[in-house]
Protein backbone atom coordinates (compact mmCIF):
# COMPACT_ATOMS: atom_id res chain seq x y z
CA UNK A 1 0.00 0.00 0.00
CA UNK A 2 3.22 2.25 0.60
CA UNK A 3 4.76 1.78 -2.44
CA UNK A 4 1.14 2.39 -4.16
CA UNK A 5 0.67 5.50 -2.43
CA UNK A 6 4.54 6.63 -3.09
CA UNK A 7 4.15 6.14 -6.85
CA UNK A 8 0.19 7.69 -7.05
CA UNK A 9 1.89 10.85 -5.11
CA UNK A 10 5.04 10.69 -7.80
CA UNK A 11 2.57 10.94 -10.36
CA UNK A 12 0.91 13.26 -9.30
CA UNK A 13 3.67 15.63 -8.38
CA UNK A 14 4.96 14.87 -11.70
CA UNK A 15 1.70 16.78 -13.64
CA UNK A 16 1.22 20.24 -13.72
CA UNK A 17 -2.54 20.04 -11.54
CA UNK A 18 -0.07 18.13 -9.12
CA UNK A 19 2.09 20.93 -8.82
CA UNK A 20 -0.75 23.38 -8.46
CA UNK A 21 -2.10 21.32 -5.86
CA UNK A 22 1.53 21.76 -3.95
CA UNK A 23 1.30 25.48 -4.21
CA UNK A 24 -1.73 25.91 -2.91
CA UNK A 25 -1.10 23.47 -0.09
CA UNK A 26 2.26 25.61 0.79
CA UNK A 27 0.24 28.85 0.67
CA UNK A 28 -2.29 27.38 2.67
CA UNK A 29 -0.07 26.22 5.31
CA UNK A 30 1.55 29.28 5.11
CA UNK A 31 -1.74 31.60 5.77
CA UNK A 32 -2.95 29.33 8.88
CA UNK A 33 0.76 29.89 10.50
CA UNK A 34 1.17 33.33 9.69
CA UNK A 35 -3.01 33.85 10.55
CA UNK A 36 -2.03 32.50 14.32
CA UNK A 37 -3.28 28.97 14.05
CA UNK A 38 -0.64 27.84 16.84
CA UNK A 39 -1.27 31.34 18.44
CA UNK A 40 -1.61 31.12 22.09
CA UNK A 41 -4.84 33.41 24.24
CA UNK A 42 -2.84 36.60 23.80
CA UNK A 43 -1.95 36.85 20.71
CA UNK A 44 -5.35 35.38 18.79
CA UNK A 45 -6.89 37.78 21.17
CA UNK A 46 -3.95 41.30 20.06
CA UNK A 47 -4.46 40.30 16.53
CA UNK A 48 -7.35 42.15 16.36
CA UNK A 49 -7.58 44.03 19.58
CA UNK A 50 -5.30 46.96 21.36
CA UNK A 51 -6.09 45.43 24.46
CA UNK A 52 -5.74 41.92 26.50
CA UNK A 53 -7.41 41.38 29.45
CA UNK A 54 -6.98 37.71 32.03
CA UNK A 55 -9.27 36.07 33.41
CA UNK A 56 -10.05 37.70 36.94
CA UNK A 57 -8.80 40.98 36.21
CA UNK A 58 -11.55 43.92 36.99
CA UNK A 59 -11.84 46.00 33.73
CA UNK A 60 -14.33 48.29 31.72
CA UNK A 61 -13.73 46.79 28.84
CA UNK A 62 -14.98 49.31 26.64
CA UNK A 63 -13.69 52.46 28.28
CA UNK A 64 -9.95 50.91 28.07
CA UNK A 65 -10.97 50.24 24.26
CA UNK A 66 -11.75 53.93 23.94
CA UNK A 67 -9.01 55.23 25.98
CA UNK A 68 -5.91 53.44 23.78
CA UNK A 69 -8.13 53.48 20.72
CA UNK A 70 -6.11 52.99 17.16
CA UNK A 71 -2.90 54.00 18.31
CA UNK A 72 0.08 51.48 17.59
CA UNK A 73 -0.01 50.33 21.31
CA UNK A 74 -0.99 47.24 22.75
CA UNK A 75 -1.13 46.81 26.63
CA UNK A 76 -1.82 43.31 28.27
CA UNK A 77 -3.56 43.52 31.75
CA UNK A 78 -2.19 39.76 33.18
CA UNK A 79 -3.06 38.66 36.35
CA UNK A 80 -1.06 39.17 39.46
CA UNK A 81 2.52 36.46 39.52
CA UNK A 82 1.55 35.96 35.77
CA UNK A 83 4.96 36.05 33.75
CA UNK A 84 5.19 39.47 32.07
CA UNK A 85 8.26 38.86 29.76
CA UNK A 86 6.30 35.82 29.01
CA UNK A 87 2.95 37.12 27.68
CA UNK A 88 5.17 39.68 25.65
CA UNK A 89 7.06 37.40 23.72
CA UNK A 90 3.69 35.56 22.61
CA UNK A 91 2.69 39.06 20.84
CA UNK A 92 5.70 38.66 18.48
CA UNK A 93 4.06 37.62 15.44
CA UNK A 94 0.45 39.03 16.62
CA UNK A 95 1.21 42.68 17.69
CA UNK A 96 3.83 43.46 14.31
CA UNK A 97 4.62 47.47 14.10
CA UNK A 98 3.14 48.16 17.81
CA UNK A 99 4.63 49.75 20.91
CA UNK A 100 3.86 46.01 23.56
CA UNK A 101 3.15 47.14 27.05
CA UNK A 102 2.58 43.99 29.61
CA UNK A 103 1.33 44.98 33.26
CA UNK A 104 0.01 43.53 36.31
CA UNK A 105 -0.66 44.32 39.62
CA UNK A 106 1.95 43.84 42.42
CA UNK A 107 1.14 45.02 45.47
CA UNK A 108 0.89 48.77 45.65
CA UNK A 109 1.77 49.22 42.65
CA UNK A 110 2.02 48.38 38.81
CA UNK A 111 4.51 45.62 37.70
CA UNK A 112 5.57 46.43 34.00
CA UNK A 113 7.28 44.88 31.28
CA UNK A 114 7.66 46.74 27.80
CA UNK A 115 8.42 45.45 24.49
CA UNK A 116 8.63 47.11 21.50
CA UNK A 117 7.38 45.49 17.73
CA UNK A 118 8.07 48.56 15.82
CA UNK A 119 10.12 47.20 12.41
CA UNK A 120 14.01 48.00 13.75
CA UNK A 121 16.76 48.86 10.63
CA UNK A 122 19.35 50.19 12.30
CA UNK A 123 21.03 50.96 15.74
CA UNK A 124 19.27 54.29 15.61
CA UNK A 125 15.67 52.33 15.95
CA UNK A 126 17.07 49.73 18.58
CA UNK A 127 18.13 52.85 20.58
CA UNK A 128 14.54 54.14 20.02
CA UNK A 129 12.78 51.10 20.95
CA UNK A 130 14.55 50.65 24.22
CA UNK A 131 13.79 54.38 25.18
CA UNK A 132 10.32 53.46 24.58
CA UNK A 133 9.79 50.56 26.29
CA UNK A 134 11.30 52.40 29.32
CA UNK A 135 9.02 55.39 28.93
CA UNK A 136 5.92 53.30 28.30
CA UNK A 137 5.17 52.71 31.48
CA UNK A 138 6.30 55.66 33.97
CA UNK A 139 3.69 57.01 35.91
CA UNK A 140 1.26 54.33 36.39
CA UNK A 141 1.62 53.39 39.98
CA UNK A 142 -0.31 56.39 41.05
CA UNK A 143 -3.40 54.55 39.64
CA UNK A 144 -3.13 50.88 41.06
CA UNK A 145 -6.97 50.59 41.98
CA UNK A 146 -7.74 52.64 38.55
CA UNK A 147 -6.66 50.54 35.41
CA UNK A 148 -8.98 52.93 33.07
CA UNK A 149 -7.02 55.80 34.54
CA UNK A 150 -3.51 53.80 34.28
CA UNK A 151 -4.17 53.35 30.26
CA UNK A 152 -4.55 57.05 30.30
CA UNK A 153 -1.27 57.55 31.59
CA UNK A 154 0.32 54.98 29.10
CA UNK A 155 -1.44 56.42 26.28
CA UNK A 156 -0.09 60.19 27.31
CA UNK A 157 3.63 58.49 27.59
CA UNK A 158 2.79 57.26 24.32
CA UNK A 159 1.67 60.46 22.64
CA UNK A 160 5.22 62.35 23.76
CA UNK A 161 7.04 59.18 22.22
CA UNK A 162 5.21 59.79 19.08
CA UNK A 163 6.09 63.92 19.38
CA UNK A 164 9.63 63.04 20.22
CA UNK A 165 9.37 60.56 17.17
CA UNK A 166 10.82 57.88 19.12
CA UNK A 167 7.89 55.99 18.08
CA UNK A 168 6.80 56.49 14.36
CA UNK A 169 3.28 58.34 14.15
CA UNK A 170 0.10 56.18 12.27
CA UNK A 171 -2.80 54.49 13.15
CA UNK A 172 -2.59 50.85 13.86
CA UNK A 173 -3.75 48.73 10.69
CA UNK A 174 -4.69 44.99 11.31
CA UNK A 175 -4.97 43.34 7.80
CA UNK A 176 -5.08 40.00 6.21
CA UNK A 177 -1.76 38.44 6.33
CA UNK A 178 0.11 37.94 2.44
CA UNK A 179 -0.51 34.09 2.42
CA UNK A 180 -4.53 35.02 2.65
CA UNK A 181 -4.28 37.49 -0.17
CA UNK A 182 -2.00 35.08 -2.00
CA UNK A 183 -4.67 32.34 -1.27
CA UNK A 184 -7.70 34.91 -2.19
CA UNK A 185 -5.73 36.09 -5.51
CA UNK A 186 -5.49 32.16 -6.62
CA UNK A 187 -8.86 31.30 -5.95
CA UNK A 188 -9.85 34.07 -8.09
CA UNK A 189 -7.46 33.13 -10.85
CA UNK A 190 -8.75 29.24 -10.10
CA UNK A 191 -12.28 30.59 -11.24
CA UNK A 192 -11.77 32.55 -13.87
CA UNK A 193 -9.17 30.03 -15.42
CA UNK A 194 -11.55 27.06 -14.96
CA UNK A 195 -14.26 29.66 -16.50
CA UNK A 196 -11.84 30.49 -19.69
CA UNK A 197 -11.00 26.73 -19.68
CA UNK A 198 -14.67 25.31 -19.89
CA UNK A 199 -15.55 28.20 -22.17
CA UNK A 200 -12.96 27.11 -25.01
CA UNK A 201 -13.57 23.68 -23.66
CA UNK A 202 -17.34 24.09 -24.88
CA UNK A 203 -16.27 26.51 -28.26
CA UNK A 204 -13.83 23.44 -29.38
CA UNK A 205 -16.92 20.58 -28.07
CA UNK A 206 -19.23 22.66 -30.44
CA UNK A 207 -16.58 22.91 -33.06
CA UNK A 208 -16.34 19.04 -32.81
CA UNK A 209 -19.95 18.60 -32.99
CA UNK A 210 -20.70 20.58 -35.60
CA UNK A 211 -18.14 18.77 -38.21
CA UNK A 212 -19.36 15.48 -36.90
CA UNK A 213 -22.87 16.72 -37.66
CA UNK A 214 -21.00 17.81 -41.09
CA UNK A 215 -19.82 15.06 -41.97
CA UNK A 216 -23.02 12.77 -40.60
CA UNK A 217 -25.06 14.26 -43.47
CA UNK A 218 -22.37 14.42 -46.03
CA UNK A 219 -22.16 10.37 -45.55
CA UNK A 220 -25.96 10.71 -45.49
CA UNK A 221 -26.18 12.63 -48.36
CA UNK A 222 -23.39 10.01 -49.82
CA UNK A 223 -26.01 7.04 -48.95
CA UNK A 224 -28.74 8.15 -50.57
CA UNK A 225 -26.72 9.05 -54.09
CA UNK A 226 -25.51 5.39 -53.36
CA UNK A 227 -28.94 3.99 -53.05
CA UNK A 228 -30.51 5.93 -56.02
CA UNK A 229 -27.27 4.56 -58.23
CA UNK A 230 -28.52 1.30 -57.27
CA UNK A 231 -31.76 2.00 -57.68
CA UNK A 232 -31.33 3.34 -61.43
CA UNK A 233 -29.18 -0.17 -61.62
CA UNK A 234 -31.78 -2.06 -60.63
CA UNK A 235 -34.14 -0.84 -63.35
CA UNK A 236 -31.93 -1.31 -65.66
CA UNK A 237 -31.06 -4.53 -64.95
CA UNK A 238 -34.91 -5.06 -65.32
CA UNK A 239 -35.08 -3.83 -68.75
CA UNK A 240 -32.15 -6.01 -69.80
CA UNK A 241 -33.95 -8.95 -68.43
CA UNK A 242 -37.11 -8.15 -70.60
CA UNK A 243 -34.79 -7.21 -73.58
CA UNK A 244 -32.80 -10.78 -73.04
CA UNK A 245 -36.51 -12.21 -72.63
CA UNK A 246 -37.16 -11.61 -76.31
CA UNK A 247 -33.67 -13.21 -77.55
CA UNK A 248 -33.20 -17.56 -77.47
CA UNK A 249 -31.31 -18.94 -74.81
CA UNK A 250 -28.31 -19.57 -77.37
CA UNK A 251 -27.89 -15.76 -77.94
CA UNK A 252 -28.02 -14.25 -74.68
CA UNK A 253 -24.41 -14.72 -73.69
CA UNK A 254 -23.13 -14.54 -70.27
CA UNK A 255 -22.14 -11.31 -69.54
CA UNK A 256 -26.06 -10.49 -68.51
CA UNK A 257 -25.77 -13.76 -66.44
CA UNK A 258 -22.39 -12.16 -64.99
CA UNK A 259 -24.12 -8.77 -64.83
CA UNK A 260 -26.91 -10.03 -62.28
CA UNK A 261 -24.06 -12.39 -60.35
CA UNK A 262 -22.20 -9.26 -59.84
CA UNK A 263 -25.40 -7.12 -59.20
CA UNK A 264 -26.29 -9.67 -56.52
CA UNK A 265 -23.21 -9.89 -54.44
CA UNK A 266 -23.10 -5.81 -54.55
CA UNK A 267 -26.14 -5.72 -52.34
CA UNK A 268 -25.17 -7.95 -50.35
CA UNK A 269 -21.97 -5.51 -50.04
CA UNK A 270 -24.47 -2.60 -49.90
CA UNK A 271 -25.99 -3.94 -46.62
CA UNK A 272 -23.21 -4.33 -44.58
CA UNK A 273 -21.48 -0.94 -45.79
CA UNK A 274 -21.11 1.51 -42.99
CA UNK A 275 -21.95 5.00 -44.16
CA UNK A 276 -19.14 6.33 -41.95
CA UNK A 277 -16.52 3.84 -44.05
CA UNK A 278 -15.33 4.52 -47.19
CA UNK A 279 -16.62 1.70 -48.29
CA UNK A 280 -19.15 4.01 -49.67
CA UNK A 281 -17.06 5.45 -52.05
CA UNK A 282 -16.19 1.84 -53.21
CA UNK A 283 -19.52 0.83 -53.90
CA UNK A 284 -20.32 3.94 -55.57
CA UNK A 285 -17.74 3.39 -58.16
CA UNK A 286 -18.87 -0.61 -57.96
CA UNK A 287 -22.58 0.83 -59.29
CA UNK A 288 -21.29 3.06 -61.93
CA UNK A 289 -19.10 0.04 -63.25
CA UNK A 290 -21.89 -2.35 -63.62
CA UNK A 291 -24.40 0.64 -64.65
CA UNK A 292 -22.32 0.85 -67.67
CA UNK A 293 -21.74 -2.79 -68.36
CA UNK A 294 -25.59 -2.53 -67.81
CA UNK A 295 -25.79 -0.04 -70.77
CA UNK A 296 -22.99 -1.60 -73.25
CA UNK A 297 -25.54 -4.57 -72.56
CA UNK A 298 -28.54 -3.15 -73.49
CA UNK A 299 -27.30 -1.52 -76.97
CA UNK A 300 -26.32 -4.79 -78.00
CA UNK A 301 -29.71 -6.43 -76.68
CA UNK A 302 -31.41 -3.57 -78.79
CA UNK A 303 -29.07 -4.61 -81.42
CA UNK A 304 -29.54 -8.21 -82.02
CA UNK A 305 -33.34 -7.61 -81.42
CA UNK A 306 -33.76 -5.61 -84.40
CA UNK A 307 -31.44 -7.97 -86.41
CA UNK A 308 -33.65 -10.77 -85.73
CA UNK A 309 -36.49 -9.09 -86.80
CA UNK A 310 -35.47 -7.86 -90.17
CA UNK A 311 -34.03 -11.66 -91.11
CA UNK A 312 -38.05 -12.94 -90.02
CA UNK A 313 -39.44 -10.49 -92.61
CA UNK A 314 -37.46 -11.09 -94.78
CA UNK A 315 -38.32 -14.58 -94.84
CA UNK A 316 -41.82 -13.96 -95.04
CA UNK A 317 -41.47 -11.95 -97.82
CA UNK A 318 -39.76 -14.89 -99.98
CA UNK A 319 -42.03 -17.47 -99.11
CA UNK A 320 -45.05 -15.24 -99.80
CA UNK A 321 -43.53 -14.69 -103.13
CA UNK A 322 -42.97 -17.98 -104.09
CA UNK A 323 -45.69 -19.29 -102.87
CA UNK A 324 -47.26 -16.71 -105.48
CA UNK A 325 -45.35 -17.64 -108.94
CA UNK A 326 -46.70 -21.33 -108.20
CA UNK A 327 -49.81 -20.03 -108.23
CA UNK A 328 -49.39 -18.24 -111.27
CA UNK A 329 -47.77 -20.80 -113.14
CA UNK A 330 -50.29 -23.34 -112.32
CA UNK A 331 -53.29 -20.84 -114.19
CA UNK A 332 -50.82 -20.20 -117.22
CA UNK A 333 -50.43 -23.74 -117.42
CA UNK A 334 -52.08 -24.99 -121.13
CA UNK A 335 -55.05 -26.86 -121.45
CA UNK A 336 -56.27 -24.83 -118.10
CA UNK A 337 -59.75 -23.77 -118.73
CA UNK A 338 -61.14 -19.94 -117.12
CA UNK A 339 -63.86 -18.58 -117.13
């Protein structure tokens, strides 16, 4: 069954729909890593949020929301003794081009642990980012019982980043990863390739089907000429028969007999001919053959008809004319009386 499978899969890869298949498989698995598929809590739940809440933690949800808004910030709220460096490191692939701010509660005050996804080029941004993840988060123990109130702070430190342009200025855009648009963009040419391929597909079956049809009634029209040649033989051969009728058996000859031995055997040909064969062709010229041995036939039927004819009068004519100088010899015979 291994080997079976090995060689069906060599096959396969081997064809050009196997090697589309591969492509799309790659780009597949490619769009369900990069789209978080072994993404823990945090980052399926910064991937499209600013904001990350634990279980337990007392929040207004919706007032944090507003407070951070679209800025290029995300802040996690963990739970106190939760691992801070931790949760940031799971927003790697999640919270791309953002300013990463994990806190949590720790006593009296805010524990905080920044981390900075902003793209780095140079030494210049690495400098940058580590000023920022510093600055994130000063200020924020004031408002230990206030988280709402905390995210404003964090969100003012983050605003005088932006004006010291420490941290670049934008909105925060979450789109589609390039394996989905990838994906999307083959589907689309999928469609309207299998469109373009079933619409010459049906242009070429129509093609097809129309010279069949063609040459259907062209073999058609080729059967019918066939079977009104024989036809026209036929009669023919009829009228020779009643021409031959009139002649003695000594003078017919045998190429009538050969005529209707060959005239026989062609329809026996002419019922097992396939119109699509050229076998038509081969009894057509079979029927115009024996229509003219037909005609040579009849001339010289006509002819020694009208021979015989002439030779019959002929004899009539000398008998009746002897027969009438006897006569006349016997009344000019002497001693004959008249009167």
């Amino acid at each position: 069954m291994t080997a079976t499978l090995r060689r069906g899969l060599a096959a396969l890869v081997g064809t050009t729909f196997g090697w589309a298949v591969l492509v799309c498989l790659v780009l597949a698995g490619w769009a369900l890593w990069s789209g978080g598929i072994l993404d823990g809590p945090i980052a399926r739940e910064v991937r499209a949020s600013s904001l990350y809440v634990a279980p337990g933690v007392d929040l207004d949800r919706p007032a944090a929301e507003r407070v951070v808004g679209n800025r290029r910030l995300v802040v996690l709220l963990m739970s106190p003794g939760d691992d801070l460096r931790a949760a940031c490191d799971q927003t790697r692939q999640a919270a791309k081009g953002t300013l990463v701010l994990a806190m949590s509660r720790d006593g009296d005050e805010w524990d905080t642990y920044g981390c900075s996804r902003i793209r780095q080029r140079d030494s210049k941004d690495f400098g940058r980012a580590m000023v920022a993840e510093t600055i994130i988060g000063r200020g924020v123990d004031s408002f230990v019982d206030q988280p709402v109130e905390a995210l404003k702070v964090i969100v003012v430190n983050y605003d005088l980043l932006v004006r010291a342009g420490t941290v670049p200025d934008g909105a925060r855009t979450i789109s589609p990863s390039l394996p989905r648009y990838l994906l999307a963009g083959a589907a689309v040419g999928g469609v309207v390739a299998g469109a373009a391929s079933l619409w010459f597909a049906g242009r070429r079956a129509g093609r097809l089907a129309a010279a069949r049809r063609r040459r259907r009634d062209d073999r058609a029209d080729e059967r019918s000429a066939l079977s009104a040649a024989t036809a026209g033989l036929a009669q023919q051969i009829v009228d020779l028969d009643q021409r031959y009728g009139q002649l003695s058996a000594r003078s017919t000859g045998r190429g009538y007999a050969r005529l209707v031995s060959d005239y026989t055997r062609l329809l026996g040909e002419f019922s097992d001919a396939d119109a699509g064969d050229v076998t038509v062709e081969r009894l057509r010229g079979r029927v115009d053959e024996l229509a003219s041995r037909a005609t040579m036939l009849a001339r010289e039927a006509a002819a020694r008809t009208g021979d015989g004819a002439g030779s019959d009068d002929r004899s009539a004519r000398r008998s009746t004319s002897r027969r009438g100088g006897r006569r006349g010899r016997r009344r000019d015979r002497p001693g004959s009386t008249t009167g």
